[in-house]
Protein backbone atom coordinates (compact mmCIF):
# COMPACT_ATOMS: atom_id res chain seq x y z
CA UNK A 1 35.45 62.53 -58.26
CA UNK A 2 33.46 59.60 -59.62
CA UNK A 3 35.02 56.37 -61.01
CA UNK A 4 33.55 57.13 -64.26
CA UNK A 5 34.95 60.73 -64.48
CA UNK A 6 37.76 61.46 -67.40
CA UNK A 7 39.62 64.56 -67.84
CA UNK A 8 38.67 66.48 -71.21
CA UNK A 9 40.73 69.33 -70.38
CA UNK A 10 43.07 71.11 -67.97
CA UNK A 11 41.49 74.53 -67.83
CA UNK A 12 43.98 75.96 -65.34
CA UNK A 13 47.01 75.03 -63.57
CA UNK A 14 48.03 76.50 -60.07
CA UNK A 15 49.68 79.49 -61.42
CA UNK A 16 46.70 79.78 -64.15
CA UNK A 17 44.38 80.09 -61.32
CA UNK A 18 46.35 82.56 -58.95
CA UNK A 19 47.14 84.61 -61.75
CA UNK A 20 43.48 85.34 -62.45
CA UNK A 21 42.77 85.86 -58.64
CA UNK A 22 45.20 88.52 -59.17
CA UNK A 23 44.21 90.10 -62.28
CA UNK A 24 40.31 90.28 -60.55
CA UNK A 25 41.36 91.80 -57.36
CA UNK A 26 42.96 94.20 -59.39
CA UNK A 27 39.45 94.63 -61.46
CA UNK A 28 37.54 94.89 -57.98
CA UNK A 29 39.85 97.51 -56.51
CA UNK A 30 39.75 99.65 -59.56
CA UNK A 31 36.00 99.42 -60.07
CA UNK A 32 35.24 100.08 -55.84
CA UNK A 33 37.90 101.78 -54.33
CA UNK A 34 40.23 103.98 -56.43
CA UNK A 35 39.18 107.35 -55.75
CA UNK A 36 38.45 106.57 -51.87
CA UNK A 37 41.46 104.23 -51.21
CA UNK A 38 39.33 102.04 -48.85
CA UNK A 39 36.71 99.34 -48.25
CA UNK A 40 34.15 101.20 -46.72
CA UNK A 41 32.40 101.31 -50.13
CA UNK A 42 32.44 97.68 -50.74
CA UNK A 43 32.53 93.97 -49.33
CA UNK A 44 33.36 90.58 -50.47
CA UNK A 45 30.53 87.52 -50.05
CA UNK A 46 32.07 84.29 -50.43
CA UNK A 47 29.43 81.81 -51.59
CA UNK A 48 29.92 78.08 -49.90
CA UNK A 49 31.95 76.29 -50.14
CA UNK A 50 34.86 76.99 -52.50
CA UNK A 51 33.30 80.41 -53.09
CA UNK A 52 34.54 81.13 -49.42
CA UNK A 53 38.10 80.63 -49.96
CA UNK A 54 38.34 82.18 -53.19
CA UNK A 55 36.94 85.71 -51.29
CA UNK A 56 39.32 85.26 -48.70
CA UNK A 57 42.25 84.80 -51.22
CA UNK A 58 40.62 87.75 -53.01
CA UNK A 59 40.46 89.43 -49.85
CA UNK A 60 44.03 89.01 -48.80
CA UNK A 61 45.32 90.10 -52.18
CA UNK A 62 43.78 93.64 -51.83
CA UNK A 63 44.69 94.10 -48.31
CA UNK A 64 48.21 92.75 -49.53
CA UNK A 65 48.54 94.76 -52.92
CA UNK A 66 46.40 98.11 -52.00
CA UNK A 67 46.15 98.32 -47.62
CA UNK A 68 42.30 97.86 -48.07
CA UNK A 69 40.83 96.11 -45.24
CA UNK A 70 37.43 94.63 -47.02
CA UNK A 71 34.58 92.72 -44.77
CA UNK A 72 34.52 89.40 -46.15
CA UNK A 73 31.07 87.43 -45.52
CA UNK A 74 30.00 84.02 -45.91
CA UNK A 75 26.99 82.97 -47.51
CA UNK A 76 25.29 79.24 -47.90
CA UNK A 77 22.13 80.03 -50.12
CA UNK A 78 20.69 76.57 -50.19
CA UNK A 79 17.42 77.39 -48.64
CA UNK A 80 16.64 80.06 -51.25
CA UNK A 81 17.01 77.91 -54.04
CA UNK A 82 13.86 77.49 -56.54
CA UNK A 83 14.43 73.44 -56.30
CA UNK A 84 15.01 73.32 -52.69
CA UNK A 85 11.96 71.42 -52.11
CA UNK A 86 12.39 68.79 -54.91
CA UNK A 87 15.46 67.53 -54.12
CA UNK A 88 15.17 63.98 -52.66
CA UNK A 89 18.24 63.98 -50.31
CA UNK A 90 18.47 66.22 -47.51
CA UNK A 91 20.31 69.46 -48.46
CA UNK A 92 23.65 70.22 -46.64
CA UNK A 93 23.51 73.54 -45.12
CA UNK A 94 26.49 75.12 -43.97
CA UNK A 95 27.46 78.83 -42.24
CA UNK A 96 25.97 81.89 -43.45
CA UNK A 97 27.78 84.92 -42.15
CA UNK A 98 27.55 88.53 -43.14
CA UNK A 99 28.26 90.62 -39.74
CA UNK A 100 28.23 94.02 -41.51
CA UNK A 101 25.54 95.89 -43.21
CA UNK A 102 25.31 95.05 -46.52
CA UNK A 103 23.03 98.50 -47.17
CA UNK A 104 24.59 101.25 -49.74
CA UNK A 105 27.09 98.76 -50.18
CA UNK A 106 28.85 97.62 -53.45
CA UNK A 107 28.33 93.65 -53.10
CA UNK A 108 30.44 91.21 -54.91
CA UNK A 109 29.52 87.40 -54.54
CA UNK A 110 32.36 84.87 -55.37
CA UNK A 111 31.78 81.85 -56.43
CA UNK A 112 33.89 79.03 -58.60
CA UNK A 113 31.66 78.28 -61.06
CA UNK A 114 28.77 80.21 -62.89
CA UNK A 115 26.29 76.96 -64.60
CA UNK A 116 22.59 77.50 -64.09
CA UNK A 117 22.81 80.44 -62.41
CA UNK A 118 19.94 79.29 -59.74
CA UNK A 119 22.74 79.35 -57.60
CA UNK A 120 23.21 82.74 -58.19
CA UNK A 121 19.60 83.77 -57.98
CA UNK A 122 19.31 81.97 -54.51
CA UNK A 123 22.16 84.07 -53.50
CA UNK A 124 20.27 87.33 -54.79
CA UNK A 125 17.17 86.37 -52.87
CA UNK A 126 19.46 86.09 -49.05
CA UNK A 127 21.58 89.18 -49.89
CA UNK A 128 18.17 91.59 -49.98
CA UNK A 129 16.49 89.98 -46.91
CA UNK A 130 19.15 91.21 -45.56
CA UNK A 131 19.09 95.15 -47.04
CA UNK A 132 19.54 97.12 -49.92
CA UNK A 133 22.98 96.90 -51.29
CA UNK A 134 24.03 100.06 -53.62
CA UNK A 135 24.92 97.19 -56.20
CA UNK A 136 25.63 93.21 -56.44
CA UNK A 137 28.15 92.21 -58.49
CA UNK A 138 29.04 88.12 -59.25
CA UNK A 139 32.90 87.44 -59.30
CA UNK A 140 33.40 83.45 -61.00
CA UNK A 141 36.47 81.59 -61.81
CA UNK A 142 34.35 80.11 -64.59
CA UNK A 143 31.83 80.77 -66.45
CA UNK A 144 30.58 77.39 -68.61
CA UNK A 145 27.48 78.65 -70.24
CA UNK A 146 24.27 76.69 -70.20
CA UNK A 147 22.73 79.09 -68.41
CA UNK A 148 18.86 78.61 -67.52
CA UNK A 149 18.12 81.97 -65.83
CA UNK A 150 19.36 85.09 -67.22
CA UNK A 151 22.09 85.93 -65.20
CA UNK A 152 25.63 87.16 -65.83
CA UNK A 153 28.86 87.04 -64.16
CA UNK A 154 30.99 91.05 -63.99
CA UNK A 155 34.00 89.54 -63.30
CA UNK A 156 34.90 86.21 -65.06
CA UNK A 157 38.35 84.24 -64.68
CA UNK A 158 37.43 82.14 -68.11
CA UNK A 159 34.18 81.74 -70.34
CA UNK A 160 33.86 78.14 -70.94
CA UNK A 161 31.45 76.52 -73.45
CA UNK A 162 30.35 73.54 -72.04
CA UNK A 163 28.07 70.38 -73.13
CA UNK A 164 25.02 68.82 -70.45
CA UNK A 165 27.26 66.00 -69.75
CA UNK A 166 30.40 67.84 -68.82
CA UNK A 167 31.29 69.27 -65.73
CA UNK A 168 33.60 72.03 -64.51
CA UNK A 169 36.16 71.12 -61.00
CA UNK A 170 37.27 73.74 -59.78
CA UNK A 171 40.16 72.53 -56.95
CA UNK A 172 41.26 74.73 -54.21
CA UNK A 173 44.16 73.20 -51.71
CA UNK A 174 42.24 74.57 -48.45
CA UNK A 175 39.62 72.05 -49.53
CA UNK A 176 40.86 69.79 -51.88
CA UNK A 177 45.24 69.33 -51.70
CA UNK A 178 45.24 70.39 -55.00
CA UNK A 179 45.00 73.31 -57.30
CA UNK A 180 43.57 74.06 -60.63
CA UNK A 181 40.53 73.69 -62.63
CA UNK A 182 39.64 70.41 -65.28
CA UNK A 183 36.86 70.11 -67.76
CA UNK A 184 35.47 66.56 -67.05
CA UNK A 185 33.33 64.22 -68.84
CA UNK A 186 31.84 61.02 -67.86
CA UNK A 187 33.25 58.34 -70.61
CA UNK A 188 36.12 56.67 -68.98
CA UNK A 189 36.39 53.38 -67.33
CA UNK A 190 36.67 53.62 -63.51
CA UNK A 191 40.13 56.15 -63.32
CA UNK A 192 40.36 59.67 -61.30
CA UNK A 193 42.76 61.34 -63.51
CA UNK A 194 42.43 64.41 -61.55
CA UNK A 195 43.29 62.32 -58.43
CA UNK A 196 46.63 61.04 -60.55
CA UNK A 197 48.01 64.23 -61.44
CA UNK A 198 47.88 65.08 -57.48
């Protein structure tokens, strides 16, 4: 968080957000593997960095709820974005890894937040170099509009409308000792609320 950052909103407390992990594994299972009872049709892609641990908590809740043992990848599609080159810092890149074959398979990426959606499109790009997935869905905690290509999200924890100065945190305790999700502006006078309700 910046200095200058102030809270506009609590979107979603810790319950708020497991809850809607829940209520989308449930969507994923029902949409991928009701009639076959398994994974084989499917996997998860976790897109870095919070992406990742929201596919593994994803993951865990349909081996936990259902028996389904789903491959879970990991994805960093920084080199595929449009702006790659026009950045002025150095990009982080961090872990791809996808060890099964994503062919004839149902894809669904998982990511926190749906902006942009160059994200998205980058992610798109790295999924078909490596085959020909039966289908590519995008799972997002939140979806805050704005969007510059036209991409959509299937399965959305909360539809946000959102202004050019605002930002969406999403805040995952493998990552960040905290859990929920704040609407955040940039008006305030050097506080971290989010840091204060911690």
């Amino acid at each position: 968080m910046q200095p200058t950052d102030v809270i506009k909103a609590h979107l979603m407390t810790e319950r708020d957000l497991s809850r809607t992990l829940r209520r989308m594994a449930r969507q994923i299972v029902e949409m991928f593997a009701l009639d076959e009872g398994s994974g084989d049709s499917f996997g998860l892609i976790g897109m870095q960095t919070r992406g990742v641990h929201l596919a593994r908590r994803i993951q865990s809740l349909i081996t936990e709820e259902d028996g389904i043992d789903v491959p879970l990848g990991v994805l960093d599609a920084t080199m595929y974005r449009d702006d790659f080159r026009m950045r002025l810092k150095q990009p982080v890149v961090r872990e791809t890894l996808i060890d099964f074959d994503v062919t004839g398979r149902h894809i669904v990426l998982v990511d926190d937040v749906l902006f942009t959606g160059r994200t998205l499109r980058a992610a798109l790009d790295a999924i078909m170099d490596l085959g020909r997935p039966a289908s590519v869905h995008f799972m997002v905690i939140v979806d805050r509009g704005l969007r510059e290509l036209p991409v959509k999200a299937d399965f959305v924890g909360r539809k946000v409308p959102t202004l050019p100065g605002e930002e969406v945190r999403v805040r995952i305790s493998e990552i960040d000792d905290m859990e929920g999700v704040w609407l955040v502006g940039r008006e305030g006078h050097g506080r971290d609320p989010v840091k204060e309700q911690s």
